[in-house]
Protein backbone atom coordinates (compact mmCIF):
# COMPACT_ATOMS: atom_id res chain seq x y z
CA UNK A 1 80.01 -150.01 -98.52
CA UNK A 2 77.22 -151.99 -96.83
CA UNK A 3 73.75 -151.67 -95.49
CA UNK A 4 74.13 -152.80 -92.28
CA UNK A 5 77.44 -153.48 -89.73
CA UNK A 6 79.23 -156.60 -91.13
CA UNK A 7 80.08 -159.30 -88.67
CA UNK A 8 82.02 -162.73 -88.94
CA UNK A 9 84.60 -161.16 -91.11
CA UNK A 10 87.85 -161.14 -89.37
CA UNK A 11 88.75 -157.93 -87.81
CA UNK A 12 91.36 -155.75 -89.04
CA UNK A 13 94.48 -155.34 -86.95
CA UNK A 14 94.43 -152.39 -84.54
CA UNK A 15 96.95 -149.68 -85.63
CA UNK A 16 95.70 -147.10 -82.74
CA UNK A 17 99.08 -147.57 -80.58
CA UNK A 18 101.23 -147.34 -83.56
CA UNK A 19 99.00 -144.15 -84.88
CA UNK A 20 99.29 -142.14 -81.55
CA UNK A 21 102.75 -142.42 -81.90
CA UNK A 22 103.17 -141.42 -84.78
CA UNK A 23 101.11 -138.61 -84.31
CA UNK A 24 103.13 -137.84 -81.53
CA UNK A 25 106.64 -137.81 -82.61
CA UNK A 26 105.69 -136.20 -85.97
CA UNK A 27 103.59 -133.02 -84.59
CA UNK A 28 100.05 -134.37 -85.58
CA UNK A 29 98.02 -134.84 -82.28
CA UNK A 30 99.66 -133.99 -78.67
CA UNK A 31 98.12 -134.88 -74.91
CA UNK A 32 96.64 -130.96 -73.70
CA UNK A 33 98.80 -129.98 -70.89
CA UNK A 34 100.91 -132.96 -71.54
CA UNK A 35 103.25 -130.81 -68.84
CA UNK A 36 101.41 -131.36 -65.96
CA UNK A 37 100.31 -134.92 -66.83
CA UNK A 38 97.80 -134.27 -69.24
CA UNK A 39 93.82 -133.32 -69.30
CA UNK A 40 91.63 -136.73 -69.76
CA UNK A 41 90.52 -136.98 -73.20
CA UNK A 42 91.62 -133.37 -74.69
CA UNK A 43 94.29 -133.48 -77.10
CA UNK A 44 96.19 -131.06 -78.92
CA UNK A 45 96.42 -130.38 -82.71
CA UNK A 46 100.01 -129.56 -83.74
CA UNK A 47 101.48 -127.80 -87.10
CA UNK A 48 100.54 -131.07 -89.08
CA UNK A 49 97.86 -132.00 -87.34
CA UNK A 50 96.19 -128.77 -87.77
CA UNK A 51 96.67 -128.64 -91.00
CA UNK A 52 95.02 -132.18 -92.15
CA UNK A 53 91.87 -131.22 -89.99
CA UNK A 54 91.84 -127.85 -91.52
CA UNK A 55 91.74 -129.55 -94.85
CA UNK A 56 89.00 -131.98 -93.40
CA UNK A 57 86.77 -129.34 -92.52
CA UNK A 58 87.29 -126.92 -95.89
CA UNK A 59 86.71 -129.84 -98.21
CA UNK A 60 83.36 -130.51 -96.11
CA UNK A 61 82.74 -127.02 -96.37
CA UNK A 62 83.04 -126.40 -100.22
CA UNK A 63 81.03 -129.27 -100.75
CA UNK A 64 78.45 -128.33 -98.23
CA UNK A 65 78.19 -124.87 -98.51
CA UNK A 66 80.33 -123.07 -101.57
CA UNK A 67 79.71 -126.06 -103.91
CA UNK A 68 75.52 -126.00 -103.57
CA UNK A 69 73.22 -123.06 -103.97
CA UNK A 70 70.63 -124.07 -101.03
CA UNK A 71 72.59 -124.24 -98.40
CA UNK A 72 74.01 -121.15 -95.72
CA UNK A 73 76.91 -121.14 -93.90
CA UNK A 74 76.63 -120.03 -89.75
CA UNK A 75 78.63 -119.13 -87.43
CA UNK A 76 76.57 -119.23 -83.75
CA UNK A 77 77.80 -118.72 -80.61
CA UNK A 78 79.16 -121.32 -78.07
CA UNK A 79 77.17 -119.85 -75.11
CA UNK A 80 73.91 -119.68 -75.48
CA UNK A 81 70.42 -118.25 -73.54
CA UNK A 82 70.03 -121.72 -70.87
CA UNK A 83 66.33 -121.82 -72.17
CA UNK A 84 67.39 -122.98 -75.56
CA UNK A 85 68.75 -126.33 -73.46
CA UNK A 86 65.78 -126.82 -71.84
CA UNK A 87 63.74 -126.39 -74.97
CA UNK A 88 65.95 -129.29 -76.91
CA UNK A 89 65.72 -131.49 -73.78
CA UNK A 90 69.39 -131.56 -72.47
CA UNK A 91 69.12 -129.55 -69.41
CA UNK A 92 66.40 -132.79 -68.75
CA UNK A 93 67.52 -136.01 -70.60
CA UNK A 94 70.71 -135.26 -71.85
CA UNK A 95 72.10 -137.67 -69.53
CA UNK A 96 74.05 -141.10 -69.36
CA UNK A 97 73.50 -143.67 -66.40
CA UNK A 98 76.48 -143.93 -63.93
CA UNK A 99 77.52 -146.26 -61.94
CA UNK A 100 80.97 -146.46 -59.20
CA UNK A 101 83.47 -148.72 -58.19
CA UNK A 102 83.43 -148.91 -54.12
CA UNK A 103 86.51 -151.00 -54.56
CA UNK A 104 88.76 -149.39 -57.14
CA UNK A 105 86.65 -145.86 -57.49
CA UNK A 106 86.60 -146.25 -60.98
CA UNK A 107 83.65 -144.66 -63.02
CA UNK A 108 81.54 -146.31 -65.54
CA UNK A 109 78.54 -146.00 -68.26
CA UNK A 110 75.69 -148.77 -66.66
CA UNK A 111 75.38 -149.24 -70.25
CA UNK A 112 78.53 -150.00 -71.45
CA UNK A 113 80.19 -152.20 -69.37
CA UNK A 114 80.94 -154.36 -71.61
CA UNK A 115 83.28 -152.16 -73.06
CA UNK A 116 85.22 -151.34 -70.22
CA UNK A 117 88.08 -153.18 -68.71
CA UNK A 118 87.99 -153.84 -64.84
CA UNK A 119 91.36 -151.71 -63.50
CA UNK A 120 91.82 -154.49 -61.03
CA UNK A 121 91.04 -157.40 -63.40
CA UNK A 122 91.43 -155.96 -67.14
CA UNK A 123 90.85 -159.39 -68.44
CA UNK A 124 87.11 -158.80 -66.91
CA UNK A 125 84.43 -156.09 -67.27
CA UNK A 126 83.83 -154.49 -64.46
CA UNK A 127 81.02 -156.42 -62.18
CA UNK A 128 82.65 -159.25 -63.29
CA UNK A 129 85.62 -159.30 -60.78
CA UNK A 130 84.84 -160.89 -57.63
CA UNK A 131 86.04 -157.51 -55.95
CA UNK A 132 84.03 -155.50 -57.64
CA UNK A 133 81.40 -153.35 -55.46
CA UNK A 134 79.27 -151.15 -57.80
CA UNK A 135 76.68 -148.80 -57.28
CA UNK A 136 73.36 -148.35 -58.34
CA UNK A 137 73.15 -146.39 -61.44
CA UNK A 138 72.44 -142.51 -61.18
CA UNK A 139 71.75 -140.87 -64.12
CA UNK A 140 74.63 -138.01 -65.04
CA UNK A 141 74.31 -134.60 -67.21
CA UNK A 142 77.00 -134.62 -69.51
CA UNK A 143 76.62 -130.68 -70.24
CA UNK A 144 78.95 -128.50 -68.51
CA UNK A 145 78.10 -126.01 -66.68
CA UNK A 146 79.65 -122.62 -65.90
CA UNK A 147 78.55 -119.29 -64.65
CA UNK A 148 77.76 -115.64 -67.19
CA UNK A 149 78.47 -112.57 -64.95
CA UNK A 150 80.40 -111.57 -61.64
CA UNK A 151 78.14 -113.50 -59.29
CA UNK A 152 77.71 -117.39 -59.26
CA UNK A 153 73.92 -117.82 -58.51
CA UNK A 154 71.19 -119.82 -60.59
CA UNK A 155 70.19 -117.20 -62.72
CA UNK A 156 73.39 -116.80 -64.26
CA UNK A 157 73.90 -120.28 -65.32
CA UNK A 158 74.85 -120.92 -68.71
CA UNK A 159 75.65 -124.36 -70.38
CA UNK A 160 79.12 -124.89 -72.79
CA UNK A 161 76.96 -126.23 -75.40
CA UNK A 162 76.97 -130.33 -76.54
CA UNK A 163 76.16 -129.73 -80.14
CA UNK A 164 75.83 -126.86 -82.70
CA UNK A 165 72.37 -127.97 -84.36
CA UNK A 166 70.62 -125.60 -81.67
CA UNK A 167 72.27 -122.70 -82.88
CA UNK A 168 71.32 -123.78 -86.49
CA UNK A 169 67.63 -123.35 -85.13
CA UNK A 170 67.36 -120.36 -83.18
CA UNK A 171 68.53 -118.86 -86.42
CA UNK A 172 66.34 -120.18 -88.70
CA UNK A 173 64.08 -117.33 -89.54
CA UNK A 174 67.15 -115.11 -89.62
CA UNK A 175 68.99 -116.74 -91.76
CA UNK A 176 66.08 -117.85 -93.93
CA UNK A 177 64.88 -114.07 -94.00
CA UNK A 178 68.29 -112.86 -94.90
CA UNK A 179 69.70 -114.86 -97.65
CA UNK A 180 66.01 -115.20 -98.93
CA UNK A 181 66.02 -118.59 -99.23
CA UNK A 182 62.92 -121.31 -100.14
CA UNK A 183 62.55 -124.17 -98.91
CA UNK A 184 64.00 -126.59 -99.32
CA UNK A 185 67.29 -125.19 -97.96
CA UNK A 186 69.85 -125.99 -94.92
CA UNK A 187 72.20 -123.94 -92.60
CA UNK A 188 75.72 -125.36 -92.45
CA UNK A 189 78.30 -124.94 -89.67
CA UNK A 190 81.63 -125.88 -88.27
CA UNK A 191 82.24 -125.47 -84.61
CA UNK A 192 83.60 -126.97 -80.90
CA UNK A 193 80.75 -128.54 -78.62
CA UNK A 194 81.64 -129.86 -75.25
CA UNK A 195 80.43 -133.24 -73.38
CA UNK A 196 81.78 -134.16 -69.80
CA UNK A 197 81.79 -138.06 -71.31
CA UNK A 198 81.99 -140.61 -68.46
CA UNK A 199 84.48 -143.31 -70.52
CA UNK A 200 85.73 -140.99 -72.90
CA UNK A 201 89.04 -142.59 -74.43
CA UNK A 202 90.42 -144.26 -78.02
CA UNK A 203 92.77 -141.27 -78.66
CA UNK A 204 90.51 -138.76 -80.42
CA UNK A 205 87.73 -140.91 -81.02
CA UNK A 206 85.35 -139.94 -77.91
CA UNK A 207 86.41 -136.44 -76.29
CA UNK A 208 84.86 -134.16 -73.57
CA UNK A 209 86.02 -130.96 -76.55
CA UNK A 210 85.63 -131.95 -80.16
CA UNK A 211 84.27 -130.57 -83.11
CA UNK A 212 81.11 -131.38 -85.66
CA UNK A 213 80.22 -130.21 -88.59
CA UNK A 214 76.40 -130.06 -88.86
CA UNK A 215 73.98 -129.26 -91.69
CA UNK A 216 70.35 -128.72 -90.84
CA UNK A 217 68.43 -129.20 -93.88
CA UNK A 218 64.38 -127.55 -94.08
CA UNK A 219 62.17 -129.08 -95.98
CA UNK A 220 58.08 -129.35 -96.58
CA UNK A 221 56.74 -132.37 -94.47
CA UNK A 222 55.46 -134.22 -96.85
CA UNK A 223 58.83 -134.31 -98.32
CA UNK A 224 61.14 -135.34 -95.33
CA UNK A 225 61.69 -138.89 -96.30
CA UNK A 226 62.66 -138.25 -100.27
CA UNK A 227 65.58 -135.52 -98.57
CA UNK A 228 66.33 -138.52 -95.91
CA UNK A 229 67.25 -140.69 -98.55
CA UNK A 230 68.94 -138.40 -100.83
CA UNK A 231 71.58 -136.69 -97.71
CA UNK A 232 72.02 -140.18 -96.81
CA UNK A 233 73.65 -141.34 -100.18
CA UNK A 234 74.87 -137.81 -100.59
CA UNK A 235 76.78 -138.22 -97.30
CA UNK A 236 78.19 -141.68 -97.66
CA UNK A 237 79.44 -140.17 -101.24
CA UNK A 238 81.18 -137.58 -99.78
CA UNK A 239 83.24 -140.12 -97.10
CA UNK A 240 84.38 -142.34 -100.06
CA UNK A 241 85.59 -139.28 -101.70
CA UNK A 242 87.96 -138.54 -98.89
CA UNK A 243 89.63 -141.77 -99.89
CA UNK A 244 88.18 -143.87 -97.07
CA UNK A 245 88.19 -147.73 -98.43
CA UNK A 246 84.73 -149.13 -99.33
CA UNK A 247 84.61 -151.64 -97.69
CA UNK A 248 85.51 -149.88 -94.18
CA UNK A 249 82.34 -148.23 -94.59
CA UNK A 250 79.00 -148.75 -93.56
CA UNK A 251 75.23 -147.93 -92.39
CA UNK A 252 73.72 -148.77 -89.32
CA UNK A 253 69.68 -147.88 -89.11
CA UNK A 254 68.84 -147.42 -85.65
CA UNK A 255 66.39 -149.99 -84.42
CA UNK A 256 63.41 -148.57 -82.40
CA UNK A 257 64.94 -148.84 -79.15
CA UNK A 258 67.98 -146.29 -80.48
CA UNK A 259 66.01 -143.72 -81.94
CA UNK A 260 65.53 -140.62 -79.88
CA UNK A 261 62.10 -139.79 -79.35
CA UNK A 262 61.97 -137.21 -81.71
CA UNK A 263 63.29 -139.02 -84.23
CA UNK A 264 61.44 -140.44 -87.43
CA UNK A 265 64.33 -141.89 -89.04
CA UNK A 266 68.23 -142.05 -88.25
CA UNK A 267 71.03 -143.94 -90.32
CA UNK A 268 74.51 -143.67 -88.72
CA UNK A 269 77.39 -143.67 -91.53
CA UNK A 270 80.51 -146.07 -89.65
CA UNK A 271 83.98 -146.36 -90.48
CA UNK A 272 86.00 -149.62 -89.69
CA UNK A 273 88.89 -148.67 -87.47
CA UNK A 274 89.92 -152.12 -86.82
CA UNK A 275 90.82 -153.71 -83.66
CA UNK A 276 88.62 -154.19 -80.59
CA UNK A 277 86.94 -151.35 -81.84
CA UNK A 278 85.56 -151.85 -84.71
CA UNK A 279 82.85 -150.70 -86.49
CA UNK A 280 81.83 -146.84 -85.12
CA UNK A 281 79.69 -143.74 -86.06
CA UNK A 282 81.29 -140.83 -87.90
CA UNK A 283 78.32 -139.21 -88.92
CA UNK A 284 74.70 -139.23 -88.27
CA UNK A 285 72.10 -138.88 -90.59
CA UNK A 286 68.59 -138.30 -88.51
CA UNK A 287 64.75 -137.18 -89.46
CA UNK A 288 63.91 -134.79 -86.62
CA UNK A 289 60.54 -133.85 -88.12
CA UNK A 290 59.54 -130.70 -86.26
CA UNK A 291 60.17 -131.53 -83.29
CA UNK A 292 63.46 -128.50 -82.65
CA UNK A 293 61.30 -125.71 -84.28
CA UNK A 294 58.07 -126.74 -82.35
CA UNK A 295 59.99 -127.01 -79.27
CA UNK A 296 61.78 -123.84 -79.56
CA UNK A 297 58.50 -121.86 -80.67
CA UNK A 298 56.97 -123.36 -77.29
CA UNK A 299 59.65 -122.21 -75.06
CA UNK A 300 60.88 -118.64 -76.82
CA UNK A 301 57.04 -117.43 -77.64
CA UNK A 302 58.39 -116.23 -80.97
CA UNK A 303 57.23 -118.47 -84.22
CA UNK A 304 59.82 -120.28 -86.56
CA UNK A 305 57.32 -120.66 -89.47
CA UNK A 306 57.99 -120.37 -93.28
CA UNK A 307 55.02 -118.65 -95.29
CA UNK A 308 54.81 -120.35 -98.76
CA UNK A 309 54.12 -117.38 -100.73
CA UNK A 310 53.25 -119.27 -103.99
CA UNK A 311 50.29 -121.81 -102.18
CA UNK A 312 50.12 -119.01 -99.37
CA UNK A 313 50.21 -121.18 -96.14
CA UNK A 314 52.60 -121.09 -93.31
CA UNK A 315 54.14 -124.40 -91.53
CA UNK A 316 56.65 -125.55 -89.60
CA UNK A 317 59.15 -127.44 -92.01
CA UNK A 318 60.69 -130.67 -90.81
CA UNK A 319 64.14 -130.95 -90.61
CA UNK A 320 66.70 -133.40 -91.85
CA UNK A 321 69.90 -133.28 -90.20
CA UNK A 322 73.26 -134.09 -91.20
CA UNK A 323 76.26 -134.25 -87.85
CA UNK A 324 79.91 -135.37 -88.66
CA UNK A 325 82.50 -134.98 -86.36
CA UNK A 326 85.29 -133.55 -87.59
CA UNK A 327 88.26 -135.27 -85.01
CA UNK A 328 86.50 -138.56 -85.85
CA UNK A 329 86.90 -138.37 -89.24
CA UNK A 330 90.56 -137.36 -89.07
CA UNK A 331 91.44 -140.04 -87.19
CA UNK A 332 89.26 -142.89 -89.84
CA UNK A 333 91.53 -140.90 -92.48
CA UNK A 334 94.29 -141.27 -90.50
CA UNK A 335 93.45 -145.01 -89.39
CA UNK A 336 92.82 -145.57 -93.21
CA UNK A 337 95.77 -144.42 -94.65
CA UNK A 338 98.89 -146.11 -92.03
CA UNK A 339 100.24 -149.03 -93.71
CA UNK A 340 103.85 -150.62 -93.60
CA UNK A 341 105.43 -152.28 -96.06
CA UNK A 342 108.91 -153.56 -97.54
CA UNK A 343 110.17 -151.80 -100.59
CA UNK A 344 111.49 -153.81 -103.46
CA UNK A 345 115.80 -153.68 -103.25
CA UNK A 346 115.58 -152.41 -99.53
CA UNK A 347 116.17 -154.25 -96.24
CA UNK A 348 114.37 -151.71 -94.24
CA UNK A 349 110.22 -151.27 -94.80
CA UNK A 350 108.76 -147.93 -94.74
CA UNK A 351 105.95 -146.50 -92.77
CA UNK A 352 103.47 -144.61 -95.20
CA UNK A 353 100.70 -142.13 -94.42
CA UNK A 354 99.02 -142.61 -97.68
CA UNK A 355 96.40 -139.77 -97.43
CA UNK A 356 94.68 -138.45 -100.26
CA UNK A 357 97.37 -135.83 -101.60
CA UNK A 358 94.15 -133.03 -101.80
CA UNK A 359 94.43 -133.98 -97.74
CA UNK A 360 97.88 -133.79 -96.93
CA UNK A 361 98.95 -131.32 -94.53
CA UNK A 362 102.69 -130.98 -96.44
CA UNK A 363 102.09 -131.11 -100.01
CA UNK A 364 105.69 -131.44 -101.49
CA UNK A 365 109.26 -131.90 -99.71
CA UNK A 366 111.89 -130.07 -100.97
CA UNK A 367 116.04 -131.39 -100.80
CA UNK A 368 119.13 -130.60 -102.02
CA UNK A 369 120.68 -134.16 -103.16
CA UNK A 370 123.95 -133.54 -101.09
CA UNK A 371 124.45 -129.82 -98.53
CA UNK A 372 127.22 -128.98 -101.27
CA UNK A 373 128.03 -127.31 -104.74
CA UNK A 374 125.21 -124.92 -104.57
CA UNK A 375 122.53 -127.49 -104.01
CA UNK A 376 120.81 -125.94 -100.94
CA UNK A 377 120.53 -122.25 -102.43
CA UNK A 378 118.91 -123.71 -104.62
CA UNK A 379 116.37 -125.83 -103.12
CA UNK A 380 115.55 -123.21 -100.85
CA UNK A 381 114.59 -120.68 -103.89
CA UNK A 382 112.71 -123.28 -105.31
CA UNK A 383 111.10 -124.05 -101.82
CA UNK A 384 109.99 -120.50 -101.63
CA UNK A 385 108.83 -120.02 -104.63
CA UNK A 386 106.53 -122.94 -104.74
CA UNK A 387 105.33 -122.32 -101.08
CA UNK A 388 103.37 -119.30 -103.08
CA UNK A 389 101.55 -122.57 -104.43
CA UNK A 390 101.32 -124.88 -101.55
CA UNK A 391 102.61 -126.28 -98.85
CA UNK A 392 105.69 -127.74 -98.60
CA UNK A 393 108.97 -128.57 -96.33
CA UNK A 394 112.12 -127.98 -97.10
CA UNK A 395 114.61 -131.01 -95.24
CA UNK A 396 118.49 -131.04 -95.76
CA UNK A 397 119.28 -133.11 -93.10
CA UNK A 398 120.47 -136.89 -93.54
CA UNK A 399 120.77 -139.28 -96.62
CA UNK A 400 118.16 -138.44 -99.01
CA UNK A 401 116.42 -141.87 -98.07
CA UNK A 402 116.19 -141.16 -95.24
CA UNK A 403 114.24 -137.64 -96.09
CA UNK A 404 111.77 -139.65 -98.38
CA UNK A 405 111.21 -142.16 -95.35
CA UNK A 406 110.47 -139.38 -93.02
CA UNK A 407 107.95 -137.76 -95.80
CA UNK A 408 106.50 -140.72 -96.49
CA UNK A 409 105.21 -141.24 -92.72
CA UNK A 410 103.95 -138.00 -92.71
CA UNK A 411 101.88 -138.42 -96.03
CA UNK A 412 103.73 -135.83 -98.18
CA UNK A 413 102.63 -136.76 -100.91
CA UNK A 414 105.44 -135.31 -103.67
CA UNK A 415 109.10 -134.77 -103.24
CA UNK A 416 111.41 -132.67 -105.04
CA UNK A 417 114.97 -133.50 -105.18
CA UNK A 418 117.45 -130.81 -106.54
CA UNK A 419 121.18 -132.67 -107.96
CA UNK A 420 123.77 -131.54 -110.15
CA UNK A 421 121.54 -131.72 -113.35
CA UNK A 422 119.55 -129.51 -111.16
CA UNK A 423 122.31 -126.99 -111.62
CA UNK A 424 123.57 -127.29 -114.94
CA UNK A 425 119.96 -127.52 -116.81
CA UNK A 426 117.45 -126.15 -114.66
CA UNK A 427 115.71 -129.52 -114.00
CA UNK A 428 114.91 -131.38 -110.79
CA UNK A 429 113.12 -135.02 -109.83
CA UNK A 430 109.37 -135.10 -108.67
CA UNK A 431 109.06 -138.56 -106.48
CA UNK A 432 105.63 -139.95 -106.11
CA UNK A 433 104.98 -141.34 -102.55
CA UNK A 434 102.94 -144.49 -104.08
CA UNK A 435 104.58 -145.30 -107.26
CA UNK A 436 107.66 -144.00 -106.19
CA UNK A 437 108.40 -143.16 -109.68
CA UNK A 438 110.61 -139.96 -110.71
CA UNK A 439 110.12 -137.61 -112.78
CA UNK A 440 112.41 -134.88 -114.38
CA UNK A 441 110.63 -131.58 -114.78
CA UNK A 442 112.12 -128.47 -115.60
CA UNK A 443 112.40 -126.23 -112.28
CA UNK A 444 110.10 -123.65 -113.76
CA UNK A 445 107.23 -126.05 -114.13
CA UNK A 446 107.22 -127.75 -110.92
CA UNK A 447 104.61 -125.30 -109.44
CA UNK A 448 102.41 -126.09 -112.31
CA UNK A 449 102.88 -129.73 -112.22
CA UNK A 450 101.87 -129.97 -108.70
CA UNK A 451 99.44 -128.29 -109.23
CA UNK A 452 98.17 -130.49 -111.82
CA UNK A 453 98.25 -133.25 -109.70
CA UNK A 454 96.91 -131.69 -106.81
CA UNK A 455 93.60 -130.73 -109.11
CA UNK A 456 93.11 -134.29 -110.43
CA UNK A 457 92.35 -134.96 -106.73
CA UNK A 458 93.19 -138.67 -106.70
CA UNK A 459 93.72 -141.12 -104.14
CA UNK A 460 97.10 -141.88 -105.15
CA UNK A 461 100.09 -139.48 -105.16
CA UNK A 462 101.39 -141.00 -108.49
CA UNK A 463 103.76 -139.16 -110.69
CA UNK A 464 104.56 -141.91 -113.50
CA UNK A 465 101.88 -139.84 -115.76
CA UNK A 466 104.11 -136.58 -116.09
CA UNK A 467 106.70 -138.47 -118.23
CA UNK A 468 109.01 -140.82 -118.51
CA UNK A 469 111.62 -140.88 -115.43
């Protein structure tokens, strides 16, 4: 973990191809309407995928929310009253500068060209190519717009909103009121927002429907900085815990020509995801001061203030914010844990997912050694039994290398093989993706030995501490 971006260190290779593949054949992330050629830049999560974002977004929420005593969970709605847009500024600013392609009618950011590729010369950025025509930039609202009611007229229009913080502040005083909080305290929630991105693109890194996970944290003014400092570190804690490599990791402090206007203070976390690209954000970390609350009392008429009862004074508390997105952080887990590699005695490498086990949508295969002599009865009691416990696959189909392989790409983290000892002494093996040690256990103690393992929550799925193999 670093301070700043590094540069001059040699990139790491790019994966991405490789990963969408992957992701692909193995039911992780699919193309939406893939069927009729596919919507631009909205994907699909499928049984596995859903399941490692699911575990993304419940980790982030028992340490945000069940784990701490000052902060509230929230659910707001996606459509909200169009004032509250104007009030934050997007119905105004919320806007990126266009520019088109006379020649190839391609559509670009004016301030990103130079990470676009010219469709007629990708070697070139567009306005490089001697046929390139481009227009002047227009600026272009990236909220969508739709209509509330049966007739289509300006007073019905209503915005699919581009971030959940608003939502967070309409509902300060209720939430505040309700769960009789004190400042300091924040309001934590999970939910879709919705950008119409001019370049979206990199798989699921930039979408026009993703999902953040926000936590707007209250505090007295004179105290914003001191809760600055302590989210960031908090925050940065919180990515290395999800087994992200250190030094993949970094902050970038917005200079003064990236802050938002509002803004006193703002401290992007990035994640290394190799390739041309590099270095990105996966979470924000911004002082907003007052400036939502103000804004919002201005436009709604209503006051968001918090009466100090003990020093008896009312003010409007400043606000430190905390935005991750939760598709960009699966795919830096997912970016962080492909690796290939050649296994000692085998011609053939393996492809491993190694996610943190605590992260892994499948958390134990299940196989009978051979589909004979009682074997698969067997291992499918055993697979129900422990599916009471957590999730796991049950796979009878090929050599029983071949079944670790395919586990191992999906980052199952434990498998359990059931052979003739199996039958004769109530024992089976418990492989360890990593170590690829094995373990005899007796059948009635797998459960609890997973378990075990699973609680440790360790980045390794190592099982060479149960016992001797």
């Amino acid at each position: 973990m670093s301070d700043a971006t590094p540069s001059g260190s040699a990139p790491r290779p790019d994966v991405m191809d490789k990963l969408v593949s992957l992701c692909k054949r193995h039911g992780f992330i699919f193309q939406s309407s893939e069927i009729y050629g596919g919507t631009g830049s909205v994907w699909d999560y499928g049984p596995l995928g859903v399941e490692l974002k699911r575990n993304v977004k419940d980790r982030w929420w028992n340490a945000m929310v069940r784990a701490r005593d000052d902060v509230e969970g929230l659910d707001a709605a996606i459509l909200m009253h169009p004032r509250v847009w104007e009030a934050s500024g997007h119905v105004a600013t919320f806007t990126d500068p266009l520019v088109d392609c006379r020649k190839c009618k391609g559509r670009f950011r004016a301030d990103k060209l130079e990470d676009a590729a010219c469709p007629l010369k990708p070697s070139r950025h567009p306005g490089e190519f001697e046929a390139c025509d481009l227009t002047p930039p227009r600026n272009f609202n990236l909220m969508f717009r739709t209509h509330m009611g049966p007739v289509e007229e300006s007073a019905s229009v209503v915005y699919l909103r581009p971030e959940t913080a608003q939502g967070i502040y309409v509902n300060f005083l209720n939430v505040q009121q309700a769960s009789r909080q004190r400042i300091p305290f924040g309001i934590a929630q999970i939910g879709k927002a919705f950008r119409n991105e001019i370049t979206p693109g990199n798989f699921i890194f930039r979408t026009r429907e993703f999902e953040q996970m926000e936590m707007q944290f209250f505090v007295e003014p004179a105290t914003d900085m001191q809760w600055f400092e302590y989210w960031k570190a908090e925050r940065m804690t919180w990515h290395q815990a999800l087994g992200l490599e250190a030094d993949r990791l970094a902050f970038h402090q917005h200079t003064a020509g990236e802050l938002a206007h509002y803004a006193r203070a703002a401290f992007d976390i990035q994640f290394d995801f190799g390739g041309t690209l590099g270095f990105q954000e996966i979470e924000g970390v911004h002082n907003r001061g007052d400036f939502d609350l103000t804004r919002h009392q201005e436009y709604s008429g209503k006051k968001l203030e918090y009466f100090d009862q003990p020093a008896n004074r009312r003010y409007t508390p400043f606000v430190v914010e905390t935005s991750v997105g939760a598709d960009r952080v699966t795919l830096a887990i997912l970016v962080n844990a492909y690796r290939e590699e050649s296994v000692p005695g085998e011609t053939e490498g393996r492809t491993v997912l190694g996610l943190r086990p605590a992260l892994a949508p499948i958390k134990a295969g299940v196989f009978p050694l051979v589909k004979k002599d009682g074997m698969p009865e067997y291992a499918r009691r055993l697979a129900a039994d422990l599916r009471r416990v957590v999730p796991v696959f049950y796979d009878e189909s090929g050599s029983i290398g071949r079944r670790y392989r395919r586990q191992d790409e999906v980052g199952t983290p434990f498998c359990i093989t059931v052979d003739g000892e199996s039958l004769s002494g109530d024992t089976v093996t418990i492989r360890g993706r990593d170590d690829l040690a094995q373990v005899r256990v007796a059948a009635d103690q797998v459960g609890a030995a997973l378990s075990a393992l699973l609680a440790a929550d360790v980045t390794d799925a190592r099982v060479s501490d149960l016992g001797a193999a």
